[in-house]
PDB file of N, CA and C in Angstrom:
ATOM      1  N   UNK A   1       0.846  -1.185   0.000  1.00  0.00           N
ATOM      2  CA  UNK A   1       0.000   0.000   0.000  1.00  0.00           C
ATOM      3  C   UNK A   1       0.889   1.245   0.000  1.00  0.00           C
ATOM      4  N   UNK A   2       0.672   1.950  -0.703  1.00  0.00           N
ATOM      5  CA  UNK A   2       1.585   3.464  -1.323  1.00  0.00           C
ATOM      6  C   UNK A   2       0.796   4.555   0.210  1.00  0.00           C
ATOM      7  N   UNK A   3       1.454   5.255   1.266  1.00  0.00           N
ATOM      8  CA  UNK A   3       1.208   5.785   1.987  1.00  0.00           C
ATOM      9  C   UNK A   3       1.249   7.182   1.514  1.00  0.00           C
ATOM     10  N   UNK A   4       1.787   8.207   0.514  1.00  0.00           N
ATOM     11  CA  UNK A   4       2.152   8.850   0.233  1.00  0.00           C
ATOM     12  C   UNK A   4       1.263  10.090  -0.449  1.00  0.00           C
ATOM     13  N   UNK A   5      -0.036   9.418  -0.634  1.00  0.00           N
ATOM     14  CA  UNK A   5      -1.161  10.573  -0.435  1.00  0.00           C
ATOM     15  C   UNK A   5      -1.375  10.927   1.007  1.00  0.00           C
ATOM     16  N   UNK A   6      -1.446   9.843   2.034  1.00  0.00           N
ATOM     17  CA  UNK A   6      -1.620  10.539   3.318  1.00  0.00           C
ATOM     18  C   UNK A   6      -0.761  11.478   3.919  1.00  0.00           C
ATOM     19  N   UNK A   7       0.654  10.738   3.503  1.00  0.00           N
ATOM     20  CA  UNK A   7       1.499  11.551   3.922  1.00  0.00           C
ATOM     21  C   UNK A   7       1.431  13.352   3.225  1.00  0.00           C
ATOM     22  N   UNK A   8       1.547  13.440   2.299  1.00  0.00           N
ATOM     23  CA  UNK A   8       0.937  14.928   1.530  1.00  0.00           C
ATOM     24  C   UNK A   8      -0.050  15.189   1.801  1.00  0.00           C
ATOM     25  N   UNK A   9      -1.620  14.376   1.752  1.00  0.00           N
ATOM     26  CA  UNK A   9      -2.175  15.478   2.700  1.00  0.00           C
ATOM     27  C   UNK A   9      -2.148  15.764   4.051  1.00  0.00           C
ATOM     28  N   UNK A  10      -1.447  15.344   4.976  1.00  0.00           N
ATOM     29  CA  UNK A  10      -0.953  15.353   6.277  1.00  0.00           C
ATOM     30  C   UNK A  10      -0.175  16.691   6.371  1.00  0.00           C
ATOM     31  N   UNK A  11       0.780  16.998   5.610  1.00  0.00           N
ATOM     32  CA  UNK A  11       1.238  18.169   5.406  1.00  0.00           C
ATOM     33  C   UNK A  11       0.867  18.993   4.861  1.00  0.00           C
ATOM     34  N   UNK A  12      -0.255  18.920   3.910  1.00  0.00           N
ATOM     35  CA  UNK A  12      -1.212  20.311   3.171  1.00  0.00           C
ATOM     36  C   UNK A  12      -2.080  20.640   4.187  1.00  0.00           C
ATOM     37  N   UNK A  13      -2.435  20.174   4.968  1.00  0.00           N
ATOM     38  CA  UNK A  13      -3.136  20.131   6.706  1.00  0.00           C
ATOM     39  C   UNK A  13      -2.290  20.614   6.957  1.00  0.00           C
ATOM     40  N   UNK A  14      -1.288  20.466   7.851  1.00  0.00           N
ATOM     41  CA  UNK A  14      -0.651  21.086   8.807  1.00  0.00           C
ATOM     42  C   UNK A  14       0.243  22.827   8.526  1.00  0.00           C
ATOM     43  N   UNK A  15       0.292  22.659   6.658  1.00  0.00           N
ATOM     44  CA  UNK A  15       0.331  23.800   6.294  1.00  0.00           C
ATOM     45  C   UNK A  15      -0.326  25.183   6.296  1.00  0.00           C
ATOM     46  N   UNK A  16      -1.471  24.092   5.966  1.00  0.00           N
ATOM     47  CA  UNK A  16      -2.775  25.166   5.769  1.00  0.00           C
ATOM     48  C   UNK A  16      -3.037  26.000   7.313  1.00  0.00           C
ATOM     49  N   UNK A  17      -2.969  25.169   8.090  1.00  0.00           N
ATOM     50  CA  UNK A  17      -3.459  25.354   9.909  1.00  0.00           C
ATOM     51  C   UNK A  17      -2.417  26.348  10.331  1.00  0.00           C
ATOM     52  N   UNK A  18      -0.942  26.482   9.936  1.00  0.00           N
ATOM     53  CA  UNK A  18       0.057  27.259  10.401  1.00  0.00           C
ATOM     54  C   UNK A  18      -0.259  28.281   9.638  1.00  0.00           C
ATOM     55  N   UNK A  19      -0.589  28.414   8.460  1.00  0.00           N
ATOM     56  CA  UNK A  19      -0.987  29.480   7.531  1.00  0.00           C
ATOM     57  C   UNK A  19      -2.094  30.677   8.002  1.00  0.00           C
ATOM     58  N   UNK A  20      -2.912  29.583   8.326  1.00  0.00           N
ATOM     59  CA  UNK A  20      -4.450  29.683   8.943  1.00  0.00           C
ATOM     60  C   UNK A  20      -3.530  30.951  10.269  1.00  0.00           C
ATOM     61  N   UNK A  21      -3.259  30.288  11.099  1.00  0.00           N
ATOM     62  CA  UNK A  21      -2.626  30.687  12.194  1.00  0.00           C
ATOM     63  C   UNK A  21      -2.030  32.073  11.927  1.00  0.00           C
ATOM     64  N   UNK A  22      -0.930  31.798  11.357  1.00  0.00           N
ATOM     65  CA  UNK A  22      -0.050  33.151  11.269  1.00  0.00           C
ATOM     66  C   UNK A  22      -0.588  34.402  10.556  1.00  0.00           C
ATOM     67  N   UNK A  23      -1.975  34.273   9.856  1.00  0.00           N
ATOM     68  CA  UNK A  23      -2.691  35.259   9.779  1.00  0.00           C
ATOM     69  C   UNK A  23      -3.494  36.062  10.554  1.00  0.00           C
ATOM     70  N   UNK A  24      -3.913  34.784  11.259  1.00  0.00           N
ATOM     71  CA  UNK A  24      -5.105  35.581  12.413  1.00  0.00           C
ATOM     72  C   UNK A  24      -3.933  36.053  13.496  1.00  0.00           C
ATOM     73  N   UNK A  25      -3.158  35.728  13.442  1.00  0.00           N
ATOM     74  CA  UNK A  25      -2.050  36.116  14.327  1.00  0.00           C
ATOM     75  C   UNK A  25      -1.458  37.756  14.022  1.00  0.00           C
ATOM     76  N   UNK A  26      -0.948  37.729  12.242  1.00  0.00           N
ATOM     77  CA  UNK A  26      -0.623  39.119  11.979  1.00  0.00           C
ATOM     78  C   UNK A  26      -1.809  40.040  12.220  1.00  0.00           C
ATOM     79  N   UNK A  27      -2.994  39.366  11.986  1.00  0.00           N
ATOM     80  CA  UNK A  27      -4.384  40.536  12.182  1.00  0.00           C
ATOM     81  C   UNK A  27      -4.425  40.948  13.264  1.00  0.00           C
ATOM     82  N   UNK A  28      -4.442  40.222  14.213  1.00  0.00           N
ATOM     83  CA  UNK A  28      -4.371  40.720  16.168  1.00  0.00           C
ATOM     84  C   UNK A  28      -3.219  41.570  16.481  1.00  0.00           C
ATOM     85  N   UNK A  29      -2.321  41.216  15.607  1.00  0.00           N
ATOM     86  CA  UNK A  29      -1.000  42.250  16.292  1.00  0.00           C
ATOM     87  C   UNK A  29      -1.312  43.702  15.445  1.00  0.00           C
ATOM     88  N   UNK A  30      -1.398  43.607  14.295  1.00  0.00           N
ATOM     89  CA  UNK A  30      -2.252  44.839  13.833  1.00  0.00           C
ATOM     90  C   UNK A  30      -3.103  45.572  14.299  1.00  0.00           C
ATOM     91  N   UNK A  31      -4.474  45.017  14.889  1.00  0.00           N
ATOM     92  CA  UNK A  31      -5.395  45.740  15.384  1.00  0.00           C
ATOM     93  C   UNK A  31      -4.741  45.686  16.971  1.00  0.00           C
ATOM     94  N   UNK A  32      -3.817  45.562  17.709  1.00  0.00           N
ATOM     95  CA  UNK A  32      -3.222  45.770  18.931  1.00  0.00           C
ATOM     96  C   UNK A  32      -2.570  46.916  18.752  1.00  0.00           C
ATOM     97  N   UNK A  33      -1.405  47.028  17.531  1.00  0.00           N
ATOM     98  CA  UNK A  33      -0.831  47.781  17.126  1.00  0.00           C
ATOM     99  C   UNK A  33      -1.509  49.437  17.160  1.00  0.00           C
ATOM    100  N   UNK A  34      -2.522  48.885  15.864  1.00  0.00           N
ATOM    101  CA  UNK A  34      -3.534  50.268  15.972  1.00  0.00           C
ATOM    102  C   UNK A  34      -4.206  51.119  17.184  1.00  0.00           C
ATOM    103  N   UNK A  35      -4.329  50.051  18.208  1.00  0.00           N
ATOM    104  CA  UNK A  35      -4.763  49.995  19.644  1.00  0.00           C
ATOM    105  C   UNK A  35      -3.938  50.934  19.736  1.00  0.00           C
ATOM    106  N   UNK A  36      -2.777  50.303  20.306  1.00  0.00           N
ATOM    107  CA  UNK A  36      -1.423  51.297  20.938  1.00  0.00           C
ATOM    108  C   UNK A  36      -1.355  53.031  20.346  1.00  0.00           C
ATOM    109  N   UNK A  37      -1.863  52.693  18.388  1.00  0.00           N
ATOM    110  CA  UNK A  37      -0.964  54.231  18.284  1.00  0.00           C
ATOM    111  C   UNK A  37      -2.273  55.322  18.749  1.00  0.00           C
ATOM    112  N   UNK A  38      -3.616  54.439  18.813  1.00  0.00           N
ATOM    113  CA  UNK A  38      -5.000  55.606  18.857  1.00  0.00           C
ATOM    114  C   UNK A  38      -4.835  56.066  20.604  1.00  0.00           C
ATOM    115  N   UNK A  39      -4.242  55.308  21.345  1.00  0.00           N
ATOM    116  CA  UNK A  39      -3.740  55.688  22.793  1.00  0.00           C
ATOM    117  C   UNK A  39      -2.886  56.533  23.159  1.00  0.00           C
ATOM    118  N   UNK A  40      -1.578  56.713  22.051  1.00  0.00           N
ATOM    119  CA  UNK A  40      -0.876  57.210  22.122  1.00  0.00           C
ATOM    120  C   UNK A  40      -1.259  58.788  21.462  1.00  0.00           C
ATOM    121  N   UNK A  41      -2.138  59.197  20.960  1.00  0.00           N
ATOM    122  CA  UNK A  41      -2.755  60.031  19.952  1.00  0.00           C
ATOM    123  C   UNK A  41      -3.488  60.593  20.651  1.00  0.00           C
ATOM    124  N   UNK A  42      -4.215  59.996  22.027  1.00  0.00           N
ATOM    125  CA  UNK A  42      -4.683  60.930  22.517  1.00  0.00           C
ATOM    126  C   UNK A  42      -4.465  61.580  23.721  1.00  0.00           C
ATOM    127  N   UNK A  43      -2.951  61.390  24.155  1.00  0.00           N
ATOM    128  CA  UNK A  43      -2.670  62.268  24.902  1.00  0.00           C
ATOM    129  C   UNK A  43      -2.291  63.882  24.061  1.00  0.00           C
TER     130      UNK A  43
END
């Protein structure tokens, strides 16, 4: 038995999920970011 579709999609999964991740990740530090400078703006 050839394992080697599981194995690829095992890793198009785990790609996708880190992908997935490191976006919603850059979005939060962005809108934190934005946080910080509208705080800083209103002194």
């Amino acid at each position: 038995m050839n394992h080697w579709p599981f194995i690829i999609a095992a890793y198009a999964a785990v790609t996708a999920g880190i992908g997935g991740l490191s976006l919603l990740s850059w979005r939060a530090m962005r809108k934190a970011e934005a946080a910080a400078d509208a705080l800083r703006d209103r002194r």
